[in-house]
C-alpha atoms as a PDB file:
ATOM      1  CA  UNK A   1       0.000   0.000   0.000  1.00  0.00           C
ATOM      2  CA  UNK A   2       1.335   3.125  -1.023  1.00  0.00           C
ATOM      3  CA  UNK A   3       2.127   6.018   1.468  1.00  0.00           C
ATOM      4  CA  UNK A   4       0.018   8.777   2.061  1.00  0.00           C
ATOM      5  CA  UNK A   5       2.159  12.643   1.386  1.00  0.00           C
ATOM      6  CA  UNK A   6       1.048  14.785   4.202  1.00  0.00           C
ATOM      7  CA  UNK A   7       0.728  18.256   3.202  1.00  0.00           C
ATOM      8  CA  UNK A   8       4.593  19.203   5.013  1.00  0.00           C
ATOM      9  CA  UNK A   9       6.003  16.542   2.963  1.00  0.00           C
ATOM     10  CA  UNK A  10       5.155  17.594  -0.759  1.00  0.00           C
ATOM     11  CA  UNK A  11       7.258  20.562  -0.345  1.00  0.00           C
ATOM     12  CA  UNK A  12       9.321  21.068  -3.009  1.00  0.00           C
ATOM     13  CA  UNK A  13      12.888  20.668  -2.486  1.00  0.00           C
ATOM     14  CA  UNK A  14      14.867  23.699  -1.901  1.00  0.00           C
ATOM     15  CA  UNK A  15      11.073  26.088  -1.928  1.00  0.00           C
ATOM     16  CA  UNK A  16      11.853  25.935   2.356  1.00  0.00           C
ATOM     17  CA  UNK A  17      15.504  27.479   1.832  1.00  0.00           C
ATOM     18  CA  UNK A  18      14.562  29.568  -0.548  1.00  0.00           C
ATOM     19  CA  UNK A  19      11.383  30.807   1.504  1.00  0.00           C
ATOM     20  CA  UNK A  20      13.892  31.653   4.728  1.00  0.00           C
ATOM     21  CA  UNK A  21      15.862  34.054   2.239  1.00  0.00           C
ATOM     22  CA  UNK A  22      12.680  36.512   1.853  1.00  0.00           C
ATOM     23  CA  UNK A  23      13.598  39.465   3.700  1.00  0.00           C
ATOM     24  CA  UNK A  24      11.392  42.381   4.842  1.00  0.00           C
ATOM     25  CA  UNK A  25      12.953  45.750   3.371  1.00  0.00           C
ATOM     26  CA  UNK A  26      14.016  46.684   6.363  1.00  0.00           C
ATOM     27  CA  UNK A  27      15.874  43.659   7.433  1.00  0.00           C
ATOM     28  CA  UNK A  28      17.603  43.403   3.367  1.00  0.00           C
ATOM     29  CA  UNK A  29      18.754  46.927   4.256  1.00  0.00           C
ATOM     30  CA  UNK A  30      20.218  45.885   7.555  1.00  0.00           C
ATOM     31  CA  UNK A  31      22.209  43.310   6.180  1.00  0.00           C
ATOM     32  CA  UNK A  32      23.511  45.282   3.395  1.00  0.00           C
ATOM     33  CA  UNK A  33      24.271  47.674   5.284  1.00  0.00           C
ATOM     34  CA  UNK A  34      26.234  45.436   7.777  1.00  0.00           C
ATOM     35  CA  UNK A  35      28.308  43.871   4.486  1.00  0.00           C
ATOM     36  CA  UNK A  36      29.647  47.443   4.176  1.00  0.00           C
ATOM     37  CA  UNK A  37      32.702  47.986   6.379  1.00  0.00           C
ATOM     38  CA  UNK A  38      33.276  51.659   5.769  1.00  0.00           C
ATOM     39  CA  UNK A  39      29.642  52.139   6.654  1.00  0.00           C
ATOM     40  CA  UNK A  40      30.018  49.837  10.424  1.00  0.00           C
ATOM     41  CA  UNK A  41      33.324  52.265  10.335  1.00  0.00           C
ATOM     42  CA  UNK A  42      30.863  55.423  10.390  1.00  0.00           C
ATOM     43  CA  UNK A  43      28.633  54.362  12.364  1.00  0.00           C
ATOM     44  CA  UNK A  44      31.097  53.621  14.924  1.00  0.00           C
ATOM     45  CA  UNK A  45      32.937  56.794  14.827  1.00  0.00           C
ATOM     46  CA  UNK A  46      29.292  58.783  15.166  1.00  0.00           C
ATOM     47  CA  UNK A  47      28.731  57.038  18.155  1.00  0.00           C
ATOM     48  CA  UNK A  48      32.450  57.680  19.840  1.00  0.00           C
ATOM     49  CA  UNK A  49      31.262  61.376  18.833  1.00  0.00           C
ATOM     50  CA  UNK A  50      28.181  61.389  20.747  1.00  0.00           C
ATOM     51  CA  UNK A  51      28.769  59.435  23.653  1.00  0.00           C
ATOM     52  CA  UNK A  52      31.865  62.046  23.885  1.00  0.00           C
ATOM     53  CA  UNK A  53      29.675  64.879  23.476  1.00  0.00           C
ATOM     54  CA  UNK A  54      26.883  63.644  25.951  1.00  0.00           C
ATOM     55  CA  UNK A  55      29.272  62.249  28.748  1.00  0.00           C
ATOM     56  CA  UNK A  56      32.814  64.104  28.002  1.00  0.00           C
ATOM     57  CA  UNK A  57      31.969  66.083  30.794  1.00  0.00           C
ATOM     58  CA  UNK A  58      32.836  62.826  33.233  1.00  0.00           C
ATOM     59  CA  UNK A  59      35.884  61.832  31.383  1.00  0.00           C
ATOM     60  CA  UNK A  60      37.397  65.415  30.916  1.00  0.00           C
ATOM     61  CA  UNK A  61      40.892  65.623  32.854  1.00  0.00           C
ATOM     62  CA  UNK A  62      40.027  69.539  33.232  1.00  0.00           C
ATOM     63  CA  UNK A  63      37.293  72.103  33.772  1.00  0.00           C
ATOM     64  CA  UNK A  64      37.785  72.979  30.149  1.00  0.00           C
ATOM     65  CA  UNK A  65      37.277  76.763  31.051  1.00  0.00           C
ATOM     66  CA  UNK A  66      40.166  76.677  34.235  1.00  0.00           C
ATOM     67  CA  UNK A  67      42.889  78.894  33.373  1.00  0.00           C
ATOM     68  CA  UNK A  68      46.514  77.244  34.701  1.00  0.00           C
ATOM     69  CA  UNK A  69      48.679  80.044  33.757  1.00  0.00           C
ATOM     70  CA  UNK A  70      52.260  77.922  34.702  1.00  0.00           C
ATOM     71  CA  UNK A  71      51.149  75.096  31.957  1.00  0.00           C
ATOM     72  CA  UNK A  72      50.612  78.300  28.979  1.00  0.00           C
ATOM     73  CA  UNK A  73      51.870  76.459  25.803  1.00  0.00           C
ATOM     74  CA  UNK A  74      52.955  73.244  27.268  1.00  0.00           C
ATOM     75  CA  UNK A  75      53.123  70.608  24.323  1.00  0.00           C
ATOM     76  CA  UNK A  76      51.426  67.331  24.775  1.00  0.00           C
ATOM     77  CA  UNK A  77      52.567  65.168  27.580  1.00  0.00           C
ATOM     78  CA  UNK A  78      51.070  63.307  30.994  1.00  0.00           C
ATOM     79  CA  UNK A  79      49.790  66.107  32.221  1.00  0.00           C
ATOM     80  CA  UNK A  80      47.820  67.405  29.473  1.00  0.00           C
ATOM     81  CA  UNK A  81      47.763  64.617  26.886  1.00  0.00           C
ATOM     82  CA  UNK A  82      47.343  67.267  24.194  1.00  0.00           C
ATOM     83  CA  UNK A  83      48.808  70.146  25.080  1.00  0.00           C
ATOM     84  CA  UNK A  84      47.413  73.597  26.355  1.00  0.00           C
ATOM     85  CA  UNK A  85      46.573  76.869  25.071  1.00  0.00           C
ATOM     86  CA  UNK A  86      48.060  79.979  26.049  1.00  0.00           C
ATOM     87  CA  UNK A  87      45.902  80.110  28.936  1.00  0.00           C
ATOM     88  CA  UNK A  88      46.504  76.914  30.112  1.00  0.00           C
ATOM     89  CA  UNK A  89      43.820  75.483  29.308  1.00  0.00           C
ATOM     90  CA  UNK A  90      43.540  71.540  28.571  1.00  0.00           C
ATOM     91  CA  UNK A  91      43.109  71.246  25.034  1.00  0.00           C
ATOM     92  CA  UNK A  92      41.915  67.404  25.480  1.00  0.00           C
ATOM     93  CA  UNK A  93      39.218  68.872  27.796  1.00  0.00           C
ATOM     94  CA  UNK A  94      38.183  71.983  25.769  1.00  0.00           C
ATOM     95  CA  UNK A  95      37.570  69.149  22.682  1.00  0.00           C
ATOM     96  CA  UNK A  96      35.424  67.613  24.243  1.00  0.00           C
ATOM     97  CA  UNK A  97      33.222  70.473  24.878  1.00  0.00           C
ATOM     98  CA  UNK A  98      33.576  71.755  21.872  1.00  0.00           C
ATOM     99  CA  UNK A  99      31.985  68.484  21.104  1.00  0.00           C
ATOM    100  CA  UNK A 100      29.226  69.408  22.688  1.00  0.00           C
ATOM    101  CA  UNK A 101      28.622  72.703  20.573  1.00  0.00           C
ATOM    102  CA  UNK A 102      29.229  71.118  17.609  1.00  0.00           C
ATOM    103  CA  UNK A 103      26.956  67.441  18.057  1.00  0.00           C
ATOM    104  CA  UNK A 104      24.468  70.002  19.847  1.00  0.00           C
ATOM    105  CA  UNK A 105      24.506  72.624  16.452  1.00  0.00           C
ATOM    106  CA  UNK A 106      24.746  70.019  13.950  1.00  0.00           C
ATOM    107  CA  UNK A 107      21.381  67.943  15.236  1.00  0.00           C
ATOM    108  CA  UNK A 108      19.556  70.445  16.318  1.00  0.00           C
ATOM    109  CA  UNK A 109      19.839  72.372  12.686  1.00  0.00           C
ATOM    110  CA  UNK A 110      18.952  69.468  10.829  1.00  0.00           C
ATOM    111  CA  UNK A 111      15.950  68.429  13.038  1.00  0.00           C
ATOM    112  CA  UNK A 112      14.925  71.754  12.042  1.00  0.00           C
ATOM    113  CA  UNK A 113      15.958  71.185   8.007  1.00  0.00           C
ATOM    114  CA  UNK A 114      14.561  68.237   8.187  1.00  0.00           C
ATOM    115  CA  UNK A 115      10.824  69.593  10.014  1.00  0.00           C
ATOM    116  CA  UNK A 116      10.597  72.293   7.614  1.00  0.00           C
ATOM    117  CA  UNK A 117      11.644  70.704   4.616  1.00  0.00           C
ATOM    118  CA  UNK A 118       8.775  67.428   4.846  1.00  0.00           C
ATOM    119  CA  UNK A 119       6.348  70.311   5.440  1.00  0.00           C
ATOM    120  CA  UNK A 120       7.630  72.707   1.952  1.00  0.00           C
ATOM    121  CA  UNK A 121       8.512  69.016  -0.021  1.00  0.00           C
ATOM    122  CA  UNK A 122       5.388  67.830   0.504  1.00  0.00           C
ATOM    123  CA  UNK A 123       3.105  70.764  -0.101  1.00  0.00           C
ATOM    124  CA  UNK A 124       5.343  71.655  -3.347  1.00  0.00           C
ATOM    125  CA  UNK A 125       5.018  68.505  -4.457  1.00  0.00           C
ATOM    126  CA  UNK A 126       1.211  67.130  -3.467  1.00  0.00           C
ATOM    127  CA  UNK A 127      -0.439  70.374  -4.723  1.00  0.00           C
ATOM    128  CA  UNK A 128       1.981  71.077  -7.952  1.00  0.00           C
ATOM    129  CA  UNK A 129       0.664  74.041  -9.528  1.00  0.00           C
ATOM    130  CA  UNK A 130       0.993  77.912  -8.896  1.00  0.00           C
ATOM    131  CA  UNK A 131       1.593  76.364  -4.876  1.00  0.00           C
ATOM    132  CA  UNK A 132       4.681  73.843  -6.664  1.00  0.00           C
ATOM    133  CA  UNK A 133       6.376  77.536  -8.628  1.00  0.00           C
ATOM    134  CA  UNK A 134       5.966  80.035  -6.056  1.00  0.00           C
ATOM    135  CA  UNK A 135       7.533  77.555  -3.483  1.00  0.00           C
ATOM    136  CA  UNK A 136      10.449  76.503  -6.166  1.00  0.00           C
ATOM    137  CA  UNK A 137      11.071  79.740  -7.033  1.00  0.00           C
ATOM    138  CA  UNK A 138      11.565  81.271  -3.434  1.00  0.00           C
ATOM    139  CA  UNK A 139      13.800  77.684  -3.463  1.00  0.00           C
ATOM    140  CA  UNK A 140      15.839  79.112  -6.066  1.00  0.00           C
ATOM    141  CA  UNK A 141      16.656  82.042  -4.210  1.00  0.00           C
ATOM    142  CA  UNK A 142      18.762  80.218  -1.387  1.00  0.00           C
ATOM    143  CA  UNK A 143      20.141  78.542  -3.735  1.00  0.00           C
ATOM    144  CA  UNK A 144      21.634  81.400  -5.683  1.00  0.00           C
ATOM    145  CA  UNK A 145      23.739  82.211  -2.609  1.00  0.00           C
ATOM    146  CA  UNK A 146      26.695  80.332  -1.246  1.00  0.00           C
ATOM    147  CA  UNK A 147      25.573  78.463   2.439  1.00  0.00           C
ATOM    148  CA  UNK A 148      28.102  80.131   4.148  1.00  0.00           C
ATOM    149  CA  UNK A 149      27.865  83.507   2.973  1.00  0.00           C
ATOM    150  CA  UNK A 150      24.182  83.548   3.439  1.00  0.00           C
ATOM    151  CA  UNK A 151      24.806  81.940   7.251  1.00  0.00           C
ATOM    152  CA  UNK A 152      27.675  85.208   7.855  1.00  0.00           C
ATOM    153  CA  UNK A 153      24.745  87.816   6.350  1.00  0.00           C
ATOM    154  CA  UNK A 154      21.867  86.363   8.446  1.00  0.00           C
ATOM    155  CA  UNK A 155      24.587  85.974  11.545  1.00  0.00           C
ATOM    156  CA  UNK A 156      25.691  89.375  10.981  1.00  0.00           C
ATOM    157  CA  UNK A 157      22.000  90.283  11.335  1.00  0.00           C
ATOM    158  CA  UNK A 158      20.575  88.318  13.969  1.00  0.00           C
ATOM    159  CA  UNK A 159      23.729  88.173  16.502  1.00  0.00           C
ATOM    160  CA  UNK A 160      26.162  85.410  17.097  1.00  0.00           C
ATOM    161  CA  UNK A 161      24.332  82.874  19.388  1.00  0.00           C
ATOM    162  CA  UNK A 162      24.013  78.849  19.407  1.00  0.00           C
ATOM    163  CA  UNK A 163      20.180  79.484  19.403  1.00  0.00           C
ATOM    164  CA  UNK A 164      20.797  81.593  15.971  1.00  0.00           C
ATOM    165  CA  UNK A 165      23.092  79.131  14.580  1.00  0.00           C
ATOM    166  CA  UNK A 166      20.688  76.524  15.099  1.00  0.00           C
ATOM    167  CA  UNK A 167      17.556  78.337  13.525  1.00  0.00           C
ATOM    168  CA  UNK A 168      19.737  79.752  10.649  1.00  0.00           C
ATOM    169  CA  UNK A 169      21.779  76.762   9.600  1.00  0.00           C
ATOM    170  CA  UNK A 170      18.421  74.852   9.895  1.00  0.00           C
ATOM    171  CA  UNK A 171      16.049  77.407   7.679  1.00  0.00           C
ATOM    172  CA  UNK A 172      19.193  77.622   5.235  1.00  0.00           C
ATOM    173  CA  UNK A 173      19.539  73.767   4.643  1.00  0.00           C
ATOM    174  CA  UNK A 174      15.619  72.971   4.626  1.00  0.00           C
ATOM    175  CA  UNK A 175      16.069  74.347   1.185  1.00  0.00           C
ATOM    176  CA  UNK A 176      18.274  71.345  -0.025  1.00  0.00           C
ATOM    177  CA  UNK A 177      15.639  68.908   1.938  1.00  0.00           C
ATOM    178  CA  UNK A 178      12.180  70.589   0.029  1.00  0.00           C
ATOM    179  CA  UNK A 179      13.861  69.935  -2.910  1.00  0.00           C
ATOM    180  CA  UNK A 180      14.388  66.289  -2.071  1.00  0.00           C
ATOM    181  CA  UNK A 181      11.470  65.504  -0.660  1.00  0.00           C
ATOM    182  CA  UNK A 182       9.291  67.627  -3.671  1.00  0.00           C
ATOM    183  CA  UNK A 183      10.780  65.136  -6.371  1.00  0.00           C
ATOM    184  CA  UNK A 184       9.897  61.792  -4.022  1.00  0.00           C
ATOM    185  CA  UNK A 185       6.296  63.624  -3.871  1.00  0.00           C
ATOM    186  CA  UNK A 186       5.846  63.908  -6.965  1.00  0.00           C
ATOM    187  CA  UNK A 187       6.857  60.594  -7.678  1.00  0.00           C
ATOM    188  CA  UNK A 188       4.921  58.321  -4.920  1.00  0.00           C
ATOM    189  CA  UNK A 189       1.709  60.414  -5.303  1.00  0.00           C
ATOM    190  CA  UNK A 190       0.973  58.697  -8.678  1.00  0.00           C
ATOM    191  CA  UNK A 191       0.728  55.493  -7.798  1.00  0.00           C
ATOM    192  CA  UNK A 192      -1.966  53.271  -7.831  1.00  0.00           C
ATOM    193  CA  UNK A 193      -2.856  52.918  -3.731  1.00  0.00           C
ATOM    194  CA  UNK A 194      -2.308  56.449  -3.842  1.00  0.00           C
ATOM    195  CA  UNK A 195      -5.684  57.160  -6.279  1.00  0.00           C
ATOM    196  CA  UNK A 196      -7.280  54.219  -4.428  1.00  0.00           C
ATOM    197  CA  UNK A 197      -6.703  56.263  -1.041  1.00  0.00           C
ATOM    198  CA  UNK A 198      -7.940  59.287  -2.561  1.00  0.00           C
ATOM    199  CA  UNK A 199     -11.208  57.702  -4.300  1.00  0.00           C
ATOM    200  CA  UNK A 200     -12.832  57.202  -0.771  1.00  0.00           C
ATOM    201  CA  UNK A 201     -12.015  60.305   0.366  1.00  0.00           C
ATOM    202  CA  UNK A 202      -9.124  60.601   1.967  1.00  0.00           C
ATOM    203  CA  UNK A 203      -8.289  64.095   3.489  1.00  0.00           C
ATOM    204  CA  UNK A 204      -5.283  65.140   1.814  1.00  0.00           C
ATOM    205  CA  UNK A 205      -3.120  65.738   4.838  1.00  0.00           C
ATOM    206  CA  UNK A 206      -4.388  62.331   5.826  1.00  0.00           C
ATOM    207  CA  UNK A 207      -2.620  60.831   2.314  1.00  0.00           C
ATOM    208  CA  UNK A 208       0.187  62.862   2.921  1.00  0.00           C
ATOM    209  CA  UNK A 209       1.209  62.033   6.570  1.00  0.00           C
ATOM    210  CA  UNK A 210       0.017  58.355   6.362  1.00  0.00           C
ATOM    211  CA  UNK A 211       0.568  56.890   2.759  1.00  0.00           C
ATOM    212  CA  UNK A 212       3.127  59.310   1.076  1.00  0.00           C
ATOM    213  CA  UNK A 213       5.668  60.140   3.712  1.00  0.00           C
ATOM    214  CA  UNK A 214       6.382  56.950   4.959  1.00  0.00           C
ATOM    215  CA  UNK A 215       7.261  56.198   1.260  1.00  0.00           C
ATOM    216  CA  UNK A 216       9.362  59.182   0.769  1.00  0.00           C
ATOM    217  CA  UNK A 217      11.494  58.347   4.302  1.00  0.00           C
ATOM    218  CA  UNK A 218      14.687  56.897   2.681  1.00  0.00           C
ATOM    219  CA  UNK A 219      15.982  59.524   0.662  1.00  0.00           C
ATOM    220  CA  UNK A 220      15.201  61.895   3.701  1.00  0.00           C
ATOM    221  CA  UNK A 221      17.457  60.012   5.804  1.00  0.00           C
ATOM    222  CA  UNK A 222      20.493  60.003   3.801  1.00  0.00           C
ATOM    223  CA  UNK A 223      20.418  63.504   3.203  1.00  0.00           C
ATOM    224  CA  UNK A 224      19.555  64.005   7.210  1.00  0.00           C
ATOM    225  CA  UNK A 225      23.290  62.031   7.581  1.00  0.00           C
ATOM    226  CA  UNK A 226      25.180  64.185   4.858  1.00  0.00           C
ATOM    227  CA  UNK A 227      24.042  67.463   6.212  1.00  0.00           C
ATOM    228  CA  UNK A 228      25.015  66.877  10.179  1.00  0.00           C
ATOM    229  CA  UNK A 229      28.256  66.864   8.280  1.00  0.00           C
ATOM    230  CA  UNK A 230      27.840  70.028   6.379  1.00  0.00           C
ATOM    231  CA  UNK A 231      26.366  71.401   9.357  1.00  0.00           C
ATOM    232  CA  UNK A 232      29.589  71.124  11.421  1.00  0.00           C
ATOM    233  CA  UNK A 233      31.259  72.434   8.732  1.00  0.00           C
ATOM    234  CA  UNK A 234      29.281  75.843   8.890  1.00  0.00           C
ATOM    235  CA  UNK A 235      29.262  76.141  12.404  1.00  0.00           C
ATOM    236  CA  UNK A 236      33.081  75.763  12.748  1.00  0.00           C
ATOM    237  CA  UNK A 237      34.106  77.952   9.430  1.00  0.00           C
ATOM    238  CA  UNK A 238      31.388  80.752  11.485  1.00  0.00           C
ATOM    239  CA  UNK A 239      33.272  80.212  15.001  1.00  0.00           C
ATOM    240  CA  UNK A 240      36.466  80.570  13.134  1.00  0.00           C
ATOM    241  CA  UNK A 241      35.405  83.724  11.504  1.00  0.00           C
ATOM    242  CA  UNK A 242      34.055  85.311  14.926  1.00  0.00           C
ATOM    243  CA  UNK A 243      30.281  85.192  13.928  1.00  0.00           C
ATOM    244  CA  UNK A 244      29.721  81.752  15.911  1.00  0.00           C
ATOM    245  CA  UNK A 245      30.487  79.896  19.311  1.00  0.00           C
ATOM    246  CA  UNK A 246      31.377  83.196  21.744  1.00  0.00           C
ATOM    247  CA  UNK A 247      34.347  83.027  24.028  1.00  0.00           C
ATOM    248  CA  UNK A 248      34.853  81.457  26.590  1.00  0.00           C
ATOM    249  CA  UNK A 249      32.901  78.738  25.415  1.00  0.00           C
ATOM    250  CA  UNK A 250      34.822  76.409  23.261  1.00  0.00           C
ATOM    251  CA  UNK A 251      34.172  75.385  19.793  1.00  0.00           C
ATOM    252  CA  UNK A 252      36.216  73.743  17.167  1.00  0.00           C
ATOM    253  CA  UNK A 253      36.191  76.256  14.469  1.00  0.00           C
ATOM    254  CA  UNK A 254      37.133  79.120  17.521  1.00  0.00           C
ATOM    255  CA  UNK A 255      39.964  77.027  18.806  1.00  0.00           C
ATOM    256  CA  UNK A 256      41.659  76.802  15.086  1.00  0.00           C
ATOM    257  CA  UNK A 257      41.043  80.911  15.332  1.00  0.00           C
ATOM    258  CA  UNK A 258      42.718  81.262  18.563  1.00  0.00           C
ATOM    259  CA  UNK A 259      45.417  78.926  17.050  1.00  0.00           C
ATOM    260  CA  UNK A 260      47.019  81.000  14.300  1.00  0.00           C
ATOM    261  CA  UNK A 261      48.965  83.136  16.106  1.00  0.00           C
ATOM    262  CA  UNK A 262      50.824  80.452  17.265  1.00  0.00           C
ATOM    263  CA  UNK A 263      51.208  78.144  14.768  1.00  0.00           C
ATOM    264  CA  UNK A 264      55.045  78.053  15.040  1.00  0.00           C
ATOM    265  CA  UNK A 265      55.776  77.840  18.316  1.00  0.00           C
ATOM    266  CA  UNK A 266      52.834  75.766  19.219  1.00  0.00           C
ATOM    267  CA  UNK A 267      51.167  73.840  16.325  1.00  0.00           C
ATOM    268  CA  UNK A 268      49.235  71.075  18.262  1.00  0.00           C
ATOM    269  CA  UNK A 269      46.730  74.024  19.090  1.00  0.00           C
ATOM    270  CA  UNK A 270      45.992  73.673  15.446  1.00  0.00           C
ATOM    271  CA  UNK A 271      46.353  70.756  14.759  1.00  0.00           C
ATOM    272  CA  UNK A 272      43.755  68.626  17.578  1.00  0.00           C
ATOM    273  CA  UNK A 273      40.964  70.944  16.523  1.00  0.00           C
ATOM    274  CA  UNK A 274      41.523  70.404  12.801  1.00  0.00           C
ATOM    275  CA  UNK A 275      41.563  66.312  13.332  1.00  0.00           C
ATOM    276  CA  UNK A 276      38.581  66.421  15.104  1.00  0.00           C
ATOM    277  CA  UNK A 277      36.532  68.692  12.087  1.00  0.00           C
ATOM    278  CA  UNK A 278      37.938  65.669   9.764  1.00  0.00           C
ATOM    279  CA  UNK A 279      36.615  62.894  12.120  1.00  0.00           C
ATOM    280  CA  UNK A 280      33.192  64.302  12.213  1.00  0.00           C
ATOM    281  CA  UNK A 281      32.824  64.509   8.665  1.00  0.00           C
ATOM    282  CA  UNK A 282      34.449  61.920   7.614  1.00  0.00           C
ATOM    283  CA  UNK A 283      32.110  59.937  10.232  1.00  0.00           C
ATOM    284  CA  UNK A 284      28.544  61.130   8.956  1.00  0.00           C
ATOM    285  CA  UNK A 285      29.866  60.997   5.006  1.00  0.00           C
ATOM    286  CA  UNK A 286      31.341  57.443   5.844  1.00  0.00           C
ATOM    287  CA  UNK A 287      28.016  56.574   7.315  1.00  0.00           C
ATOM    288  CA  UNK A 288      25.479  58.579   4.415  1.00  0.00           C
ATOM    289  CA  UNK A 289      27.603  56.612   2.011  1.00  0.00           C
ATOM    290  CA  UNK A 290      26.658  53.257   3.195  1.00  0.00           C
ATOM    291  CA  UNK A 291      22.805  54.526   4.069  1.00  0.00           C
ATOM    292  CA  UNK A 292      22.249  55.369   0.668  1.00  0.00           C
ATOM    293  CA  UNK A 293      23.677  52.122  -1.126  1.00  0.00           C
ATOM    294  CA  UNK A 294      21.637  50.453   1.864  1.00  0.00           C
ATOM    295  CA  UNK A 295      18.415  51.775   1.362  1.00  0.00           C
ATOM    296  CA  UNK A 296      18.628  51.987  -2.349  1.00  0.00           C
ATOM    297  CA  UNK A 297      16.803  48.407  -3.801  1.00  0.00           C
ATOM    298  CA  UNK A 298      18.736  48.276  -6.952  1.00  0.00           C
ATOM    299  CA  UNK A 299      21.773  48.730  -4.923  1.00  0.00           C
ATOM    300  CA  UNK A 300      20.958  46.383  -1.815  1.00  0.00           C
ATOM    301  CA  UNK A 301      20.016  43.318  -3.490  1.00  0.00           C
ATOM    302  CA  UNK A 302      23.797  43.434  -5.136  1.00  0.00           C
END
């Protein structure tokens, strides 16, 4: 008598294996993303940068803001393990809060990109129109002018302040986000659930909060990476030019400015701040590098 195939049994062979390998997006984007070393690389130098930033404070040698006249100039040794300034202050400890300014600038200004760019994108680009040219237009003047020398004029206008920095860096790069987020828009909002949404009457900020931005998410986090690094580069080239971080509070881009006059006889001054600008960026564009490929389809299923 023959035997009976149970339903588990008439599986074809290899179906089961190859059933395992499906992958929600969000999980294929994970492991791509973990293939890519320079990415794990980023990642793990943004988090050395924040933890510093949010706990430096316990780890710093110094009061970063103590004054030690008899150390003035000293080079890099046990004491201070990179040097101090011409106040004797510990550079090792005054990094680390600038740190602080510069995590604190850089997230802050693109939380506020970021906020007022979904809002501009996704009007521009749901309502097209007269709405979609006025907006693009207005677009088109930021973009005519160069980010930093807008950032000095408005600066130069509003007062140098980390509040200011924070609302004009983020109003200046929403520009760059709108623009992102407008083309995604105009893209997702003619698909096919889209109209189906719409045909039982959807509200439209009900399509656009619900169906269209979580569609439109992926580009908006890659460009949220590679603008934290553009951000620190603004706030440090304004602290370096006077018009950003005020004395005695520490920045990066105010300790290369205190630096120059001393460049000869005491170059780590320069030099500590000017690794630690290239370790941030490098950091965020190490880590928007792998995003992108990551959250990219045709690239992740490479």
């Amino acid at each position: 008598m023959e035997a009976v195939l149970k339903p588990k049994d008439s599986v074809i062979p290899g179906k089961e294996e190859e059933k395992e390998e499906i992958l929600s997006p969000a999980r294929l984007s994970w492991r791509s993303f973990k293939r890519d070393k320079i990415g794990m690389l980023g990642a793990a130098m943004v988090i050395v940068l924040i933890l510093s930033a949010l706990f430096g404070n316990y780890f710093a040698p110094y009061d970063p803001l103590e004054m030690i006249y008899q150390d003035a100039f000293q080079a890099p040794s046990m004491k201070h393990y990179l040097g101090a300034d011409r106040f004797g202050r510990d550079q090792l400890s005054r990094l680390i809060m600038g740190s602080q300014v510069s995590m604190t600038v850089s997230f802050g200004a693109v939380a506020i990109a970021t906020i007022l760019g979904i809002i501009v994108g996704m009007i521009s680009g749901y309502f097209g129109g007269r709405t979609d040219s006025i907006i693009m237009r207005l677009l088109d003047v930021l973009f005519a002018f160069p980010t930093l020398l807008l950032a000095l004029a408005a600066v130069a206008a509003f007062g140098p302040s980390l509040l200011n920095l924070l609302m004009i860096i983020g109003v200046i790069y929403s520009a760059r986000f709108a623009r992102i987020i407008r083309g995604s828009v105009l893209s997702v909002k003619e698909k096919d659930f889209i109209e189906g949404v719409r045909s039982i009457g959807a509200r439209d900020t009900s399509i656009m909060s619900k169906f269209i931005l979580p569609n439109v998410l992926s580009p908006i986090i890659v460009q949220a990476t590679f603008s934290l690094s553009n951000a620190i580069m603004t706030e440090a080239g304004l602290s370096f030019l006077g018009l950003g971080t005020q004395p005695p509070r520490p920045s990066w881009g105010l300790m290369l400015n205190e630096a120059r006059e001393f460049m000869e006889m005491a170059p780590w001054l320069a030099v500590f701040p000017g690794v630690a600008i290239i370790f941030a960026v490098l950091a965020f564009n190490f880590l928007g590098d792998a995003l992108r490929d990551a959250l990219d389809p045709r690239l992740s299923q490479r």
